[in-house]
Protein backbone atom coordinates (compact mmCIF):
# COMPACT_ATOMS: atom_id res chain seq x y z
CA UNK A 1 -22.55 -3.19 -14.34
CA UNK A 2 -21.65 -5.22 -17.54
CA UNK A 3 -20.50 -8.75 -17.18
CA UNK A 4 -17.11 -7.66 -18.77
CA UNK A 5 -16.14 -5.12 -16.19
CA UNK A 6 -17.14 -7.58 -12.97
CA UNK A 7 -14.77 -10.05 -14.52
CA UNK A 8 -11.91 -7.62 -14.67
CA UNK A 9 -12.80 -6.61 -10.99
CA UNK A 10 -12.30 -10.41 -10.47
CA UNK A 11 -9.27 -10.39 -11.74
CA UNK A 12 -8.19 -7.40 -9.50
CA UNK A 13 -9.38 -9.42 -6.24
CA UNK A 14 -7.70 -12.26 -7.33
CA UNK A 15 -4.34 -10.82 -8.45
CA UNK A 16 -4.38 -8.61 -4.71
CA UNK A 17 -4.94 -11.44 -2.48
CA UNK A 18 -2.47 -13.18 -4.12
CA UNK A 19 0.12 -10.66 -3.90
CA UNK A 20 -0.78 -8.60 -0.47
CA UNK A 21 -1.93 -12.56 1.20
CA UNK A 22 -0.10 -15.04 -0.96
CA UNK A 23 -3.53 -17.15 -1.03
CA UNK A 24 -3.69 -18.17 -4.74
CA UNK A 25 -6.95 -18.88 -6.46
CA UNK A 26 -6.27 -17.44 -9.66
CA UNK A 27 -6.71 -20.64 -11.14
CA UNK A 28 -9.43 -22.21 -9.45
CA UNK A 29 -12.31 -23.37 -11.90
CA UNK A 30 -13.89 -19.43 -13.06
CA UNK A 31 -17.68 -20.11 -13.35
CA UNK A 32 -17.83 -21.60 -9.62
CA UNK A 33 -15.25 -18.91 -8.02
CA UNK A 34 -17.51 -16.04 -9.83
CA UNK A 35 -20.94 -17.74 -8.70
CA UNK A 36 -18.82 -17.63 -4.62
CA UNK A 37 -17.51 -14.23 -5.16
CA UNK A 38 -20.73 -13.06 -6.01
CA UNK A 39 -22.29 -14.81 -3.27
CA UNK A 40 -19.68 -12.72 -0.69
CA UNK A 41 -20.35 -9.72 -2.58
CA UNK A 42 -24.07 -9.64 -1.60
CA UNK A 43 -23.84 -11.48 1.64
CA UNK A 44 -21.02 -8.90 3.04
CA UNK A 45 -22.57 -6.10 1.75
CA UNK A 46 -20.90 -4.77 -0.97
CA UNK A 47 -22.32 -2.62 -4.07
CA UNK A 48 -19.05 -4.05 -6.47
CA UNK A 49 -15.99 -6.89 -6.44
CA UNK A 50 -14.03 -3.41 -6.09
CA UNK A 51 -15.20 -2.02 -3.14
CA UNK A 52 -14.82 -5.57 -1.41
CA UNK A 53 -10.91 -5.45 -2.93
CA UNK A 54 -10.19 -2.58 -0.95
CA UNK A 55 -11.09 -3.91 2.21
CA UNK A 56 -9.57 -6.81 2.00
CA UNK A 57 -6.48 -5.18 1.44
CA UNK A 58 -6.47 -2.72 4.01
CA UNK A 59 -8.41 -4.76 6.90
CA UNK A 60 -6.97 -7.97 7.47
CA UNK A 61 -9.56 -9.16 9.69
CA UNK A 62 -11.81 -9.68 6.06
CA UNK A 63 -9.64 -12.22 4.78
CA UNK A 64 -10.70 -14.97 6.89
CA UNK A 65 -14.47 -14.18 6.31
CA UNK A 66 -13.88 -14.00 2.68
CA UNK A 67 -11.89 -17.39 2.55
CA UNK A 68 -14.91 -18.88 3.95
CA UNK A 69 -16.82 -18.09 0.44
CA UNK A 70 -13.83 -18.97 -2.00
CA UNK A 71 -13.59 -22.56 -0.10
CA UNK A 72 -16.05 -24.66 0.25
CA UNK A 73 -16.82 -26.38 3.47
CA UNK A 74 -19.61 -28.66 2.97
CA UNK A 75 -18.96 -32.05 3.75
CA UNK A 76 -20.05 -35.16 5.64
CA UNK A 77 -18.84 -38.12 7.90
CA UNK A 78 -18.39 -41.02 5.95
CA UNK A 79 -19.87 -39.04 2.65
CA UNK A 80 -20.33 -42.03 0.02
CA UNK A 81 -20.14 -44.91 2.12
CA UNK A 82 -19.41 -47.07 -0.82
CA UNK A 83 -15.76 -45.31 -1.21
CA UNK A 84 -14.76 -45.69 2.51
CA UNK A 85 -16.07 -49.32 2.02
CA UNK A 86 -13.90 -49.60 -0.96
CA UNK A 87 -11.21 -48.55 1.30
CA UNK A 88 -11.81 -50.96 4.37
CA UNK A 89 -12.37 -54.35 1.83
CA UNK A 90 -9.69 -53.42 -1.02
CA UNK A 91 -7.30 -51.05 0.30
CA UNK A 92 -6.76 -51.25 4.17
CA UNK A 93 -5.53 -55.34 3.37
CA UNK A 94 -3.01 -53.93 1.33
CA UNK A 95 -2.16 -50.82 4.18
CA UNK A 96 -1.51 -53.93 7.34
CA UNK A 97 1.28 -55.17 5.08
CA UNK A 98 3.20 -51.76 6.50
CA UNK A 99 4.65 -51.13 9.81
CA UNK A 100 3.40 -47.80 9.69
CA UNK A 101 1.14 -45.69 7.87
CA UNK A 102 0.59 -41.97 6.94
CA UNK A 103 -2.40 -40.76 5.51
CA UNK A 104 -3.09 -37.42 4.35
CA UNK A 105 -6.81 -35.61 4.48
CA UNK A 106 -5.69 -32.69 2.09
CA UNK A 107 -8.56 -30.20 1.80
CA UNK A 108 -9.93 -31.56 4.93
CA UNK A 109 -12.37 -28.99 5.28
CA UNK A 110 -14.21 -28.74 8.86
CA UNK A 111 -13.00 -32.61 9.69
CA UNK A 112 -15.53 -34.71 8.88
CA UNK A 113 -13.58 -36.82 6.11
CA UNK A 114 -10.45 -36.97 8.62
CA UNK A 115 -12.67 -38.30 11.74
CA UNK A 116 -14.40 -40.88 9.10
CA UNK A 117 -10.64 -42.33 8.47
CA UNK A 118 -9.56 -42.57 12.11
CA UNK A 119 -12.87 -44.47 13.01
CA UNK A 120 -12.02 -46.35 10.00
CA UNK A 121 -8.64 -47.27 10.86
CA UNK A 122 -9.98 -47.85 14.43
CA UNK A 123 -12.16 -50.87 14.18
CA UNK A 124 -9.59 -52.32 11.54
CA UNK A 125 -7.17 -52.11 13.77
CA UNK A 126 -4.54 -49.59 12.33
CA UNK A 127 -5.12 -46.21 14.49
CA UNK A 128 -2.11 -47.01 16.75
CA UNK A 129 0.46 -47.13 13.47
CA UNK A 130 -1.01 -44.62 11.94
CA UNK A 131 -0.28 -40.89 11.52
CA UNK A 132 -2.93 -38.66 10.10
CA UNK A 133 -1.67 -35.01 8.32
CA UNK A 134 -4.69 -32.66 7.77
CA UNK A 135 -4.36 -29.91 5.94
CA UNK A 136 -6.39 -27.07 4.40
CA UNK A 137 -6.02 -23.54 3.16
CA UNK A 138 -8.48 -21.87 5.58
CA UNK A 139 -7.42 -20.57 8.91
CA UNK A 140 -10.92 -21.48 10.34
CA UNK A 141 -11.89 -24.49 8.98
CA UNK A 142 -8.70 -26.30 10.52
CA UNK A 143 -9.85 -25.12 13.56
CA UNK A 144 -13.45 -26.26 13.39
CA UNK A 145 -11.15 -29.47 12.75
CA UNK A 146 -9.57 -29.42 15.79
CA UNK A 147 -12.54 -29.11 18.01
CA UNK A 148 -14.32 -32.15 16.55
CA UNK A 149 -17.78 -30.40 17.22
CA UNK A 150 -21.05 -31.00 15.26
CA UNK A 151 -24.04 -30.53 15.19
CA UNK A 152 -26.79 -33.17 16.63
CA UNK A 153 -28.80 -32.18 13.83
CA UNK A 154 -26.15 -34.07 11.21
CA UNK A 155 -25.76 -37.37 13.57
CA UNK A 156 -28.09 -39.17 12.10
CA UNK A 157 -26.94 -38.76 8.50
CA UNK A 158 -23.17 -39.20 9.58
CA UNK A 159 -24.57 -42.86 11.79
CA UNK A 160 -26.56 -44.04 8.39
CA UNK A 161 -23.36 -43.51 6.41
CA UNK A 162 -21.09 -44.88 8.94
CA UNK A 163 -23.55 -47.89 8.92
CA UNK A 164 -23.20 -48.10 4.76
CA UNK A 165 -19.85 -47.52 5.32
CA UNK A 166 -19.14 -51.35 7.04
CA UNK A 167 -18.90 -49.59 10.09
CA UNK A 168 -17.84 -52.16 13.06
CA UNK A 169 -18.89 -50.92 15.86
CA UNK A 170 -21.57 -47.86 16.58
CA UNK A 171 -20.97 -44.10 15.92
CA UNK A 172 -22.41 -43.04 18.81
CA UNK A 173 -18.80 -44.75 20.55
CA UNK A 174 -16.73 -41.70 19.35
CA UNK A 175 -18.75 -38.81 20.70
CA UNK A 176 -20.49 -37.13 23.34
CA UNK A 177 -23.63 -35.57 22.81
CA UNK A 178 -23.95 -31.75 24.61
CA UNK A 179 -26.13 -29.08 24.53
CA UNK A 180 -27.07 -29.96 20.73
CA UNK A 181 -23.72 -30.94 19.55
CA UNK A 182 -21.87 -34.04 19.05
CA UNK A 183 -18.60 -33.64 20.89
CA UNK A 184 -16.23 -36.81 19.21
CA UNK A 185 -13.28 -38.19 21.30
CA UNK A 186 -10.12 -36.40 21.29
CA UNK A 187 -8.54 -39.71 21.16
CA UNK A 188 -9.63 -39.64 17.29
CA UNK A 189 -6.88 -36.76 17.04
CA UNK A 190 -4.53 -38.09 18.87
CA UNK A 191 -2.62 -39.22 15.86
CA UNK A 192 -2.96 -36.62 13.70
CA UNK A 193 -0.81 -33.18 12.72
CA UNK A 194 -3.23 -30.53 11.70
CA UNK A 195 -1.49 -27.62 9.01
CA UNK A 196 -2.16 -24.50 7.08
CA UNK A 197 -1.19 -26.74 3.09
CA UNK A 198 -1.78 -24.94 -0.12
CA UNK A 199 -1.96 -27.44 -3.18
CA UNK A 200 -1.81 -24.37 -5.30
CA UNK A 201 1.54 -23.18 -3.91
CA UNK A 202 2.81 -25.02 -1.13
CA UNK A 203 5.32 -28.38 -1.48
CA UNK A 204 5.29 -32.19 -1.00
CA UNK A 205 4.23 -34.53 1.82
CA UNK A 206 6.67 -37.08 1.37
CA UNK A 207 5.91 -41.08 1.75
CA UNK A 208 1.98 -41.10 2.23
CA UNK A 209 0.68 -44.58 2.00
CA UNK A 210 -3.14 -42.93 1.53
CA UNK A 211 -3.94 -39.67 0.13
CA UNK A 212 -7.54 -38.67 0.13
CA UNK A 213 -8.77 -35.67 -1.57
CA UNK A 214 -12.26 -35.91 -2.23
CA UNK A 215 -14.45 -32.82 -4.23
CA UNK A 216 -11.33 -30.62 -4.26
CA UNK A 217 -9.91 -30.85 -7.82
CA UNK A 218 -13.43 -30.03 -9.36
CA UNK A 219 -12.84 -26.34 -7.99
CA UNK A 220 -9.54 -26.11 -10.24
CA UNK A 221 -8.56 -25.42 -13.80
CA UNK A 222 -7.09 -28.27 -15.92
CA UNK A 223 -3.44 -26.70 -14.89
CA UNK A 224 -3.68 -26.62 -11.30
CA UNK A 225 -5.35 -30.16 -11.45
CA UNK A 226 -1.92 -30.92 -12.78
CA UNK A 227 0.32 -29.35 -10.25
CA UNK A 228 -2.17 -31.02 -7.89
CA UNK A 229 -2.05 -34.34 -9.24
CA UNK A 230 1.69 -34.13 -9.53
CA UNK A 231 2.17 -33.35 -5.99
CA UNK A 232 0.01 -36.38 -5.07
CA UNK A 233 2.60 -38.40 -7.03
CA UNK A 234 5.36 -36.98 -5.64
CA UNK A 235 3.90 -37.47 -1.88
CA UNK A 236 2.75 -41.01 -2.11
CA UNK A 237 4.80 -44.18 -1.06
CA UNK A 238 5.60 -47.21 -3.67
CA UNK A 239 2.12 -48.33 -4.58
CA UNK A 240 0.32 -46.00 -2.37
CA UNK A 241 -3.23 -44.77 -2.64
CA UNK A 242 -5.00 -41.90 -3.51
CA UNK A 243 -8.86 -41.47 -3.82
CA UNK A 244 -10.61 -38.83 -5.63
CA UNK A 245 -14.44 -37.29 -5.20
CA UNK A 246 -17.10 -39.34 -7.04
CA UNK A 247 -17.04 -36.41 -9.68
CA UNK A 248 -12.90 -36.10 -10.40
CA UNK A 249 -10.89 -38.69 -12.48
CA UNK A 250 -7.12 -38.64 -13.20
CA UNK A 251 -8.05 -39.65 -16.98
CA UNK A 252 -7.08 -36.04 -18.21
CA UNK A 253 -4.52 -35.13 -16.33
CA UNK A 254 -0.40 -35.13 -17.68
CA UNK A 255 0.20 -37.45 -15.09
CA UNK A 256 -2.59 -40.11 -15.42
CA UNK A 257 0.42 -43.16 -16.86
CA UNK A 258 1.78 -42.36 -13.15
CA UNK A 259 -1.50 -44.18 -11.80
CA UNK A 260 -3.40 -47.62 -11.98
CA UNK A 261 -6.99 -47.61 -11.26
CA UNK A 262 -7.42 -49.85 -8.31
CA UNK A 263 -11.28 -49.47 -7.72
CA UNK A 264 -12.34 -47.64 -10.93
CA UNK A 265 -16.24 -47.17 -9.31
CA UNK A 266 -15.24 -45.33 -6.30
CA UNK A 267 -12.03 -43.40 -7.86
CA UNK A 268 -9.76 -45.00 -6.27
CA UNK A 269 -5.97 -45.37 -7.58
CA UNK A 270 -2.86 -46.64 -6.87
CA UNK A 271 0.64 -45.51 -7.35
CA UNK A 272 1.77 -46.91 -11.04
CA UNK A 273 5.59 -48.58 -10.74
CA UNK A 274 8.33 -46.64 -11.98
């Protein structure tokens, strides 16, 4: 099969689970959403992109197994423990001058990045004032979210980055260890309003003091980076936050004057005036 005719088949995938699913990744960065469709392709057992197609659209129990290929779902607690430092030295002084706080983890994958904040916000001292929204496209990931379960085998990478991190107190206070997992506290979640949020397609969070979306925007073209980026504007509070992955910058994007950098090293920017 020529290269020509598998993007076309692409194409066809794309355009269907957009219009049968209204899941939109017809924009996502090409190269990368080829290398993951090709990926399913072989790993589900399919001889073309077109035979895949027409299961998805007539058994709706493939969506959710294909989702888990087109978004990616590899993450870490505390995952460069400079930028959550960043956060508890430069930004969290600015975040006590608030009454309250709302923070949104959008693309929050399987939870890790969203637990990492609430320890944060923890031992500084801001949990109680603070409501969490995490949100991601994929039906399953949210729920691996919810349960707050991991695997032993990661603890000791997620305790040395918690460590980097500034970490006050020990990782091993937030979870349970059983029968090869690490179980953390519900009490982590108690603040926090998991939901199905499309940056592609869906609306605003309104008045976020924090937005982090880390190793998201490298998946997308340069015009849903935009609509991205412009919904992060929209969402955040006067001067609020928003931190990027160690790979994404706001330099290119239409709405880069809407921004300051605040802590240029670890992508982190504020909310320009006006």
């Amino acid at each position: 099969m020529t290269d020509a005719i598998e993007d076309i088949e692409i194409e066809l995938l794309l355009e269907a689970v957009y219009q049968h699913y209204h899941y939109d990744f017809r924009d996502y960065a090409r190269a990368s959403l080829k290398r993951r469709l090709l990926h399913a392709r072989k790993q589900l057992g399919y001889d073309s992109i077109s035979a895949l197609q027409a299961d998805v659209l007539h058994d709706r129990t493939m969506l959710p197994r294909l989702l888990n290929f087109l978004t990616v779902q590899v993450s870490e607690m505390f995952r460069d423990p400079s930028y959550f430092r960043a956060l508890r030295e430069k930004v969290i002084p600015h975040l006590r001058t608030y009454a309250s706080l709302k923070v949104w983890v959008a693309g929050c994958s399987n939870g890790e990045e969203l637990y990492s904040l609430s320890i944060l916000f923890r031992e500084e001292g801001l949990a109680h004032m603070t409501l969490f929204y995490a949100t991601d496209i994929n039906p399953q990931a949210l729920k691996a979210a919810e349960t707050g379960v991991y695997s032993l085998d990661q603890i000791r990478l997620f305790t040395e980055n918690h460590q980097k991190s500034g970490g006050l107190t020990s990782l091993s206070d937030y979870y349970t260890a059983d029968y090869g997992r690490a179980v953390f506290d519900k009490s982590l979640r108690n603040q926090v309003v998991f939901s199905d949020h499309s940056l592609v397609t869906d609306a605003v969070f309104g008045e976020m003091h924090l937005i982090s979306c880390r190793n998201v925007l490298i998946y997308f073209n340069r015009d849903l980076q935009n609509r991205a980026v412009g919904l992060f504007r929209d969402s955040l509070a006067r001067r609020g936050f928003l931190g990027l992955g160690s790979k994404e910058s706001l330099r290119f994007t239409q709405h880069a004057d809407a921004f300051e950098e605040f802590v240029p090293s670890e992508k982190i920017y504020q909310r320009a005036l006006g």
